[in-house]
C-alpha atoms as a PDB file:
ATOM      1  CA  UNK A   1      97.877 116.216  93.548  1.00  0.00           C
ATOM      2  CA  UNK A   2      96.886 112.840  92.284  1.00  0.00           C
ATOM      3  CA  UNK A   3     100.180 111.538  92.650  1.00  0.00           C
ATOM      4  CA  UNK A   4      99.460 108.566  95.404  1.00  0.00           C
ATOM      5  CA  UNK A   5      96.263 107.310  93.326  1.00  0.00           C
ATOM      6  CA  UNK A   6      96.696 103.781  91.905  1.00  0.00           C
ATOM      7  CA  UNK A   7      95.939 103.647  87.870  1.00  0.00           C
ATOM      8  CA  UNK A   8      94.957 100.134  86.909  1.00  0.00           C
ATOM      9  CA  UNK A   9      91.784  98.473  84.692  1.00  0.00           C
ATOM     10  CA  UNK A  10      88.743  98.421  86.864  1.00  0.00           C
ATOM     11  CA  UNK A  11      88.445  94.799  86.016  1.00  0.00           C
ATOM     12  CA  UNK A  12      91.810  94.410  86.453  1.00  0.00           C
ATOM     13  CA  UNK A  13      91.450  91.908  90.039  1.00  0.00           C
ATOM     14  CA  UNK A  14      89.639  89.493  87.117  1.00  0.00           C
ATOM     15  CA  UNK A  15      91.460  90.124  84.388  1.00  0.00           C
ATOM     16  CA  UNK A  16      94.905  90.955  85.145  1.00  0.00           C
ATOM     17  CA  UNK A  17      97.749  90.924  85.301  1.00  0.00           C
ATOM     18  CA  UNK A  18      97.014  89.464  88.471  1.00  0.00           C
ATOM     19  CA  UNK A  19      98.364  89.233  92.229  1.00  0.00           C
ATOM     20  CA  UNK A  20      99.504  86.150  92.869  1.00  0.00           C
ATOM     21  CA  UNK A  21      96.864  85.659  95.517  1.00  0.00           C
ATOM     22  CA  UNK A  22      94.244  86.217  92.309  1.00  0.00           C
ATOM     23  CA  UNK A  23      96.054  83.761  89.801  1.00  0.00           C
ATOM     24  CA  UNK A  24      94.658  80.713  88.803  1.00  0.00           C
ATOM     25  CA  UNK A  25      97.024  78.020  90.939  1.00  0.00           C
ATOM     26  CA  UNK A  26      96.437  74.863  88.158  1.00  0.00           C
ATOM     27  CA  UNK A  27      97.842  76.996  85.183  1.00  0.00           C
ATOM     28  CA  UNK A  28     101.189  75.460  84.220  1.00  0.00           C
ATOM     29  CA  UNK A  29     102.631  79.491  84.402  1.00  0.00           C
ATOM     30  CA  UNK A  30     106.404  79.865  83.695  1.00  0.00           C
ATOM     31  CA  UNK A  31     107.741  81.047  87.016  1.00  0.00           C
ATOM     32  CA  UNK A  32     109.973  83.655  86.181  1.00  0.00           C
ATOM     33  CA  UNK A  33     110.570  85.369  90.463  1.00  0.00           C
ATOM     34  CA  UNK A  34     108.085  88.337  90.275  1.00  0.00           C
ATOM     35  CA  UNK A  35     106.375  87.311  87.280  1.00  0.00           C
ATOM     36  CA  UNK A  36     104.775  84.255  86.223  1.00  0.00           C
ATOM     37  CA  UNK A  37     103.944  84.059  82.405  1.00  0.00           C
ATOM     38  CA  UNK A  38     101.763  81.804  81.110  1.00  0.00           C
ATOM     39  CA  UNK A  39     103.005  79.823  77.507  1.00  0.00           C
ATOM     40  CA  UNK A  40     101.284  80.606  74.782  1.00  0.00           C
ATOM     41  CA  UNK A  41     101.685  79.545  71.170  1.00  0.00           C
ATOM     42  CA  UNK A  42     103.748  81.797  69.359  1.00  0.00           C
ATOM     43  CA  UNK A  43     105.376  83.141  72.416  1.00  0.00           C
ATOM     44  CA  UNK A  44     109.363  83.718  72.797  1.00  0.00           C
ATOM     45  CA  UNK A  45     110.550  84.820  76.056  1.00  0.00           C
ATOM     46  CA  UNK A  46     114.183  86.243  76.755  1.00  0.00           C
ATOM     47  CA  UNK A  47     115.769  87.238  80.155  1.00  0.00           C
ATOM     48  CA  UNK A  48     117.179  90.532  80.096  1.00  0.00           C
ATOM     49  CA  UNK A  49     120.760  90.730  82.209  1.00  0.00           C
ATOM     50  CA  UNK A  50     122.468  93.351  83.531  1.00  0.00           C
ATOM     51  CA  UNK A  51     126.189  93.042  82.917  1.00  0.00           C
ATOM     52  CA  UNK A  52     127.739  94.454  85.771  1.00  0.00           C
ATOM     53  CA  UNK A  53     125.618  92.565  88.499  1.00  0.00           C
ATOM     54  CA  UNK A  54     124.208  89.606  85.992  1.00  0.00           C
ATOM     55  CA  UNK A  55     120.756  90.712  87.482  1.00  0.00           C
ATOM     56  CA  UNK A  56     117.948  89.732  85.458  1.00  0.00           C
ATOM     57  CA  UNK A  57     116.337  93.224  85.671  1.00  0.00           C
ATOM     58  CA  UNK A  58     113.689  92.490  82.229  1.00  0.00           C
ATOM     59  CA  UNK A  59     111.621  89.756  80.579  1.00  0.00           C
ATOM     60  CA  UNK A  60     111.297  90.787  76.988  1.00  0.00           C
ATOM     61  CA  UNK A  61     108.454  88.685  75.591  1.00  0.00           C
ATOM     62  CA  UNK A  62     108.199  88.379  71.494  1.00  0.00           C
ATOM     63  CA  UNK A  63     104.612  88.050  70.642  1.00  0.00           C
ATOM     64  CA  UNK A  64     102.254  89.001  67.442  1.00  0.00           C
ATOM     65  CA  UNK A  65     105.031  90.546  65.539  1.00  0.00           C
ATOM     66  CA  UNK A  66     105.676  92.841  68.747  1.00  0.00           C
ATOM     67  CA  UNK A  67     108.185  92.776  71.544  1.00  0.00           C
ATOM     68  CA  UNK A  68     106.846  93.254  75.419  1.00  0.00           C
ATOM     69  CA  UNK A  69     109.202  94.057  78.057  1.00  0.00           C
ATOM     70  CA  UNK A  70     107.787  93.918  81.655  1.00  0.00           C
ATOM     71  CA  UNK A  71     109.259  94.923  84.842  1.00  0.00           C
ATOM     72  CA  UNK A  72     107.635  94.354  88.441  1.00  0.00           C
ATOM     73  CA  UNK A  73     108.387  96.997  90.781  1.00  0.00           C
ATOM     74  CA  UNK A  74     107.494  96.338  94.836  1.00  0.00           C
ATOM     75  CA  UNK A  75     104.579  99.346  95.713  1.00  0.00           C
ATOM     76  CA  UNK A  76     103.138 101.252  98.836  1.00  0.00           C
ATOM     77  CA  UNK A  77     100.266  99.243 100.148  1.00  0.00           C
ATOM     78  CA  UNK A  78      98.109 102.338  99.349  1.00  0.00           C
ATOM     79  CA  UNK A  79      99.368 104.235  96.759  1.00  0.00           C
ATOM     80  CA  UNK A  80     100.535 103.988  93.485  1.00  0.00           C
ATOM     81  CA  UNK A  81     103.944 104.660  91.166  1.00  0.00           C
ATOM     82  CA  UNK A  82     102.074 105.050  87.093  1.00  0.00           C
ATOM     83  CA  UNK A  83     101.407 108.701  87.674  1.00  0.00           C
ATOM     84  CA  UNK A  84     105.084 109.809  88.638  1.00  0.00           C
ATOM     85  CA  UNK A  85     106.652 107.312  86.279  1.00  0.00           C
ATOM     86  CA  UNK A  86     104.509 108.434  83.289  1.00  0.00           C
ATOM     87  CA  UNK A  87     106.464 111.730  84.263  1.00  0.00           C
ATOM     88  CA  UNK A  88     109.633 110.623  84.575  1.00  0.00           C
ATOM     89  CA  UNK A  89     109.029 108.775  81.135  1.00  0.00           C
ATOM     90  CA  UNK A  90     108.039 111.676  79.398  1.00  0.00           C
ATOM     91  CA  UNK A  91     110.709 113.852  80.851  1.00  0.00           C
ATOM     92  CA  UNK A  92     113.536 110.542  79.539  1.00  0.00           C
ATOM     93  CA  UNK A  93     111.867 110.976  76.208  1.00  0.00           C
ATOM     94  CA  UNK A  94     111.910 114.502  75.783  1.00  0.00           C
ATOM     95  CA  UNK A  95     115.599 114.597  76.869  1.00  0.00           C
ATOM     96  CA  UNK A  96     116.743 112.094  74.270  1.00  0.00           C
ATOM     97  CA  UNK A  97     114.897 114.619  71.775  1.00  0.00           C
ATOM     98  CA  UNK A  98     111.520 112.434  71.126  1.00  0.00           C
ATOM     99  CA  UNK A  99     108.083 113.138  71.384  1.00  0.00           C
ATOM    100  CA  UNK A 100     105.952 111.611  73.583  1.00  0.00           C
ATOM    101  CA  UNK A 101     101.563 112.092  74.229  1.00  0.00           C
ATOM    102  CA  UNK A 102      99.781 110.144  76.871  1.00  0.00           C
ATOM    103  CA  UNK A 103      96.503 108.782  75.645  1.00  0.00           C
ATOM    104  CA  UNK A 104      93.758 106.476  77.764  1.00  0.00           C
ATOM    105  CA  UNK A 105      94.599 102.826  76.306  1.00  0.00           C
ATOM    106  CA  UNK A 106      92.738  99.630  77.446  1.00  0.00           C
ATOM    107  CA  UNK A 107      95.148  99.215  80.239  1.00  0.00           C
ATOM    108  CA  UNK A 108      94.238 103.120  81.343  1.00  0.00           C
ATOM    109  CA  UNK A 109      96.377 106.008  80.957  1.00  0.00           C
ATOM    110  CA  UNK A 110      99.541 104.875  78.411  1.00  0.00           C
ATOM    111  CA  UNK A 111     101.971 106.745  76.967  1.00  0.00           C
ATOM    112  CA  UNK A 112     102.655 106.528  72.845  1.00  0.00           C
ATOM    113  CA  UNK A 113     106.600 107.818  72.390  1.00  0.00           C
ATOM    114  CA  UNK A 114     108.431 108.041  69.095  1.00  0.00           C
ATOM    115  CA  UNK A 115     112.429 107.540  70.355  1.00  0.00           C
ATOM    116  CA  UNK A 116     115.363 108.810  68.411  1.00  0.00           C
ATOM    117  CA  UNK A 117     117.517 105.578  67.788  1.00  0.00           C
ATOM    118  CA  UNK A 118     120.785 105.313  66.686  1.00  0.00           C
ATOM    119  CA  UNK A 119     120.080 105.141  62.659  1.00  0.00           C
ATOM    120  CA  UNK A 120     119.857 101.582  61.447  1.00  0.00           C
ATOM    121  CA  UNK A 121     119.723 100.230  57.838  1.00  0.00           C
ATOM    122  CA  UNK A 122     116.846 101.739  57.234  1.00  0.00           C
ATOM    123  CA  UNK A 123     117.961 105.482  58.357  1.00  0.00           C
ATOM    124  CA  UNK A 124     114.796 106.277  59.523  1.00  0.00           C
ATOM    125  CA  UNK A 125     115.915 106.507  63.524  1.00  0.00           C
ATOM    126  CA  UNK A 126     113.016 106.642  65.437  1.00  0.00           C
ATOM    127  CA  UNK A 127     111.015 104.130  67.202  1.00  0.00           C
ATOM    128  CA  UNK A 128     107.280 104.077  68.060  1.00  0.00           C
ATOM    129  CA  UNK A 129     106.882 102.743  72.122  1.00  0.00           C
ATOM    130  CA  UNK A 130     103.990 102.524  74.015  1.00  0.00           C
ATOM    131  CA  UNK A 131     104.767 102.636  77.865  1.00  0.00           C
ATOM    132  CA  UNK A 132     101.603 100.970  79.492  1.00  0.00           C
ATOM    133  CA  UNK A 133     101.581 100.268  83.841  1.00  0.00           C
ATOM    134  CA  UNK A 134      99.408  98.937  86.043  1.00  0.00           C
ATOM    135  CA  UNK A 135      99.285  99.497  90.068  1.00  0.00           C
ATOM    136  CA  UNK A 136      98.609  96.402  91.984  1.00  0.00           C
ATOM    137  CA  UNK A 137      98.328  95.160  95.551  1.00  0.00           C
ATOM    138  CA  UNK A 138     101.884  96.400  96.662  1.00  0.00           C
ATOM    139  CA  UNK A 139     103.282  96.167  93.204  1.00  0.00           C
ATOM    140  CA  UNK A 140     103.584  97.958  90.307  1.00  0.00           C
ATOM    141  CA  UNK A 141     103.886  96.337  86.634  1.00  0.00           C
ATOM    142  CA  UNK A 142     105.644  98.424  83.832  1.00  0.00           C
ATOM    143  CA  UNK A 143     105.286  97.223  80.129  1.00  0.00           C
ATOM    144  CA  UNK A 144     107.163  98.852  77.146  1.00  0.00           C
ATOM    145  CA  UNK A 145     105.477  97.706  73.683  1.00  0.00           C
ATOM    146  CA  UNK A 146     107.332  97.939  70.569  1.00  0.00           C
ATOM    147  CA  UNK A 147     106.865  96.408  66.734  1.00  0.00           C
ATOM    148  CA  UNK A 148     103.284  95.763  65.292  1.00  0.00           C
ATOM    149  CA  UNK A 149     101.497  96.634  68.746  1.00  0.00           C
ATOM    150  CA  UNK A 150     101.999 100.211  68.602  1.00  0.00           C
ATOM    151  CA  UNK A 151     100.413 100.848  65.702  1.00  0.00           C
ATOM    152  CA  UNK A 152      98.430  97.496  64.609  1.00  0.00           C
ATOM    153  CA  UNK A 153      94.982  97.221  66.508  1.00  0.00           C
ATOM    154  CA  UNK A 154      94.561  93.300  66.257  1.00  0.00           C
ATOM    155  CA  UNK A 155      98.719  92.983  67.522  1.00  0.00           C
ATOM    156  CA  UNK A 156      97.938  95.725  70.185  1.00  0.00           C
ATOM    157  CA  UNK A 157      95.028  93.313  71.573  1.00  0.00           C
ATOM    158  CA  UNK A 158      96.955  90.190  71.659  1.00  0.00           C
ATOM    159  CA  UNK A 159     100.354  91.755  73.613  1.00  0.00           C
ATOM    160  CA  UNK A 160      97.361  93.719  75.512  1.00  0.00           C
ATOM    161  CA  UNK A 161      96.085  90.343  76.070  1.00  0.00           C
ATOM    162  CA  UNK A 162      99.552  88.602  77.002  1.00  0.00           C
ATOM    163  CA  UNK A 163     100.398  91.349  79.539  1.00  0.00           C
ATOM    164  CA  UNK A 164      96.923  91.218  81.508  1.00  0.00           C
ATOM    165  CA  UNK A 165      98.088  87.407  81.727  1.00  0.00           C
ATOM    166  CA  UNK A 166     100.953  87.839  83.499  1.00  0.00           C
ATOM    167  CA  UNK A 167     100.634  87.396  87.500  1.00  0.00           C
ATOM    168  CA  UNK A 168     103.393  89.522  90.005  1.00  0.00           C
ATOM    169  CA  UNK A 169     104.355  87.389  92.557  1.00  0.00           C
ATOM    170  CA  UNK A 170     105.658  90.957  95.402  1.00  0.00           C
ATOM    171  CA  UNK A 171     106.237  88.307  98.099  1.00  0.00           C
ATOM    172  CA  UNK A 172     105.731  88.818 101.717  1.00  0.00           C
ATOM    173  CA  UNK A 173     109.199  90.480 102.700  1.00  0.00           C
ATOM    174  CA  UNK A 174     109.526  94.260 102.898  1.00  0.00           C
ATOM    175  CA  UNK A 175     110.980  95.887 100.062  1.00  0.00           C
ATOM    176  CA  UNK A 176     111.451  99.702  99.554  1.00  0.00           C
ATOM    177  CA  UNK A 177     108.823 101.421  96.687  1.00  0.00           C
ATOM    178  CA  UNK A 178     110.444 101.434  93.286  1.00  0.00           C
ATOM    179  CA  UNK A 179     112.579  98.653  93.944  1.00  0.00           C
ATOM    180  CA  UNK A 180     112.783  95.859  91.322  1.00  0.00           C
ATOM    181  CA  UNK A 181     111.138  92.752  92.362  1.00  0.00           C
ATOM    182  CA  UNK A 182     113.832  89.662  91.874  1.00  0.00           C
ATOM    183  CA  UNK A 183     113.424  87.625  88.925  1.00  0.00           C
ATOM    184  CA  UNK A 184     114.887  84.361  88.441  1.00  0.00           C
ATOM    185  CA  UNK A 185     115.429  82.186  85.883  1.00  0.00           C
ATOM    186  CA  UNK A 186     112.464  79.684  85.118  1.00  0.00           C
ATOM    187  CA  UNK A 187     113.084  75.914  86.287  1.00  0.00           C
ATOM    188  CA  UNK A 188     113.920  74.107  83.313  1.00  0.00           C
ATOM    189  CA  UNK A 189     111.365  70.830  83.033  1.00  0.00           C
ATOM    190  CA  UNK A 190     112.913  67.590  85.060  1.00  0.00           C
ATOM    191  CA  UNK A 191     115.397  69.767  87.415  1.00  0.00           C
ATOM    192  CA  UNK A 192     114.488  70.034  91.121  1.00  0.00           C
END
């Protein structure tokens, strides 16, 4: 079973997203816990909470006319989490009564979903999502892409782009696989 094999770009040690042992240290990156972003013109960047525990458990980056959300999950060493959480994605979608096909995207295997929402103005109800991951060194790096990205070639390269920027800082203390890396909120310029 190919289960414990790590899915990431080949070039992805050069071209992201990076370890933080790979990262360039003299880019002014946006330390964010687990993930450093780096700014970018046209980006917006949002924290998302969880109410209960106030847990930042999301950054949602707006980019391109497209939305990224990323989430750094701490890995085995020598194996990797895409494979079973492309499953447990498709198994979510199908549930909620969407369709889902994995394809081979520039970040390797991805999966394109169309999601039953909740019927807005426009009544149509269902939202194109393309679920893209990459295993690192001990981590693993989860991206949902929504808006122009899914569908817009030129949008899809530039949140492509922005998410091969982004480094995962795992740190050295032992966490269990699948658990969400902390994130914090970034300094803000002239605090301590």
């Amino acid at each position: 079973m190919s289960d414990d094999v790590k899915t990431a770009p080949a070039d992805r040690a050069s071209n992201g997203p990076f370890d933080e042992s790979e990262a360039n240290p003299v880019r002014p990156y946006i330390d964010l816990g687990g993930i450093k972003v780096l700014p970018r013109e046209g980006l917006n960047l949002r924290l998302e909470v969880e109410e209960q525990t106030k847990r930042i458990v999301a950054v949602g980056l707006d980019y391109a006319g497209s939305t990224l959300q990323v989430q750094p999950f701490a890995a085995p060493r020598s194996t990797g989490l895409w494979e079973e959480t492309r499953e447990q994605i498709r198994q979510q979608v199908r549930q909620q009564g969407g369709r889902v096909e994995e394809r081979e995207g520039p970040l390797g295997p991805e999966l394109l979903a169309e999601v039953p929402v909740i019927a807005g103005a426009d009544g149509s109800g269902k939202r194109l999502a393309r679920f893209v991951g990459v295993d690192g060194p001990r981590w693993f790096l989860r991206g949902v892409i929504g808006g122009a990205a899914t569908s817009d070639i030129e949008a899809a390269a530039q949140v492509e782009d922005l998410f091969r920027s982004l480094v995962v800082v795992r740190g050295g203390s032992p966490m269990p696989p699948r658990d969400l890396i902390p994130l914090k909120m970034p300094a803000t310029p002239g605090s301590a």
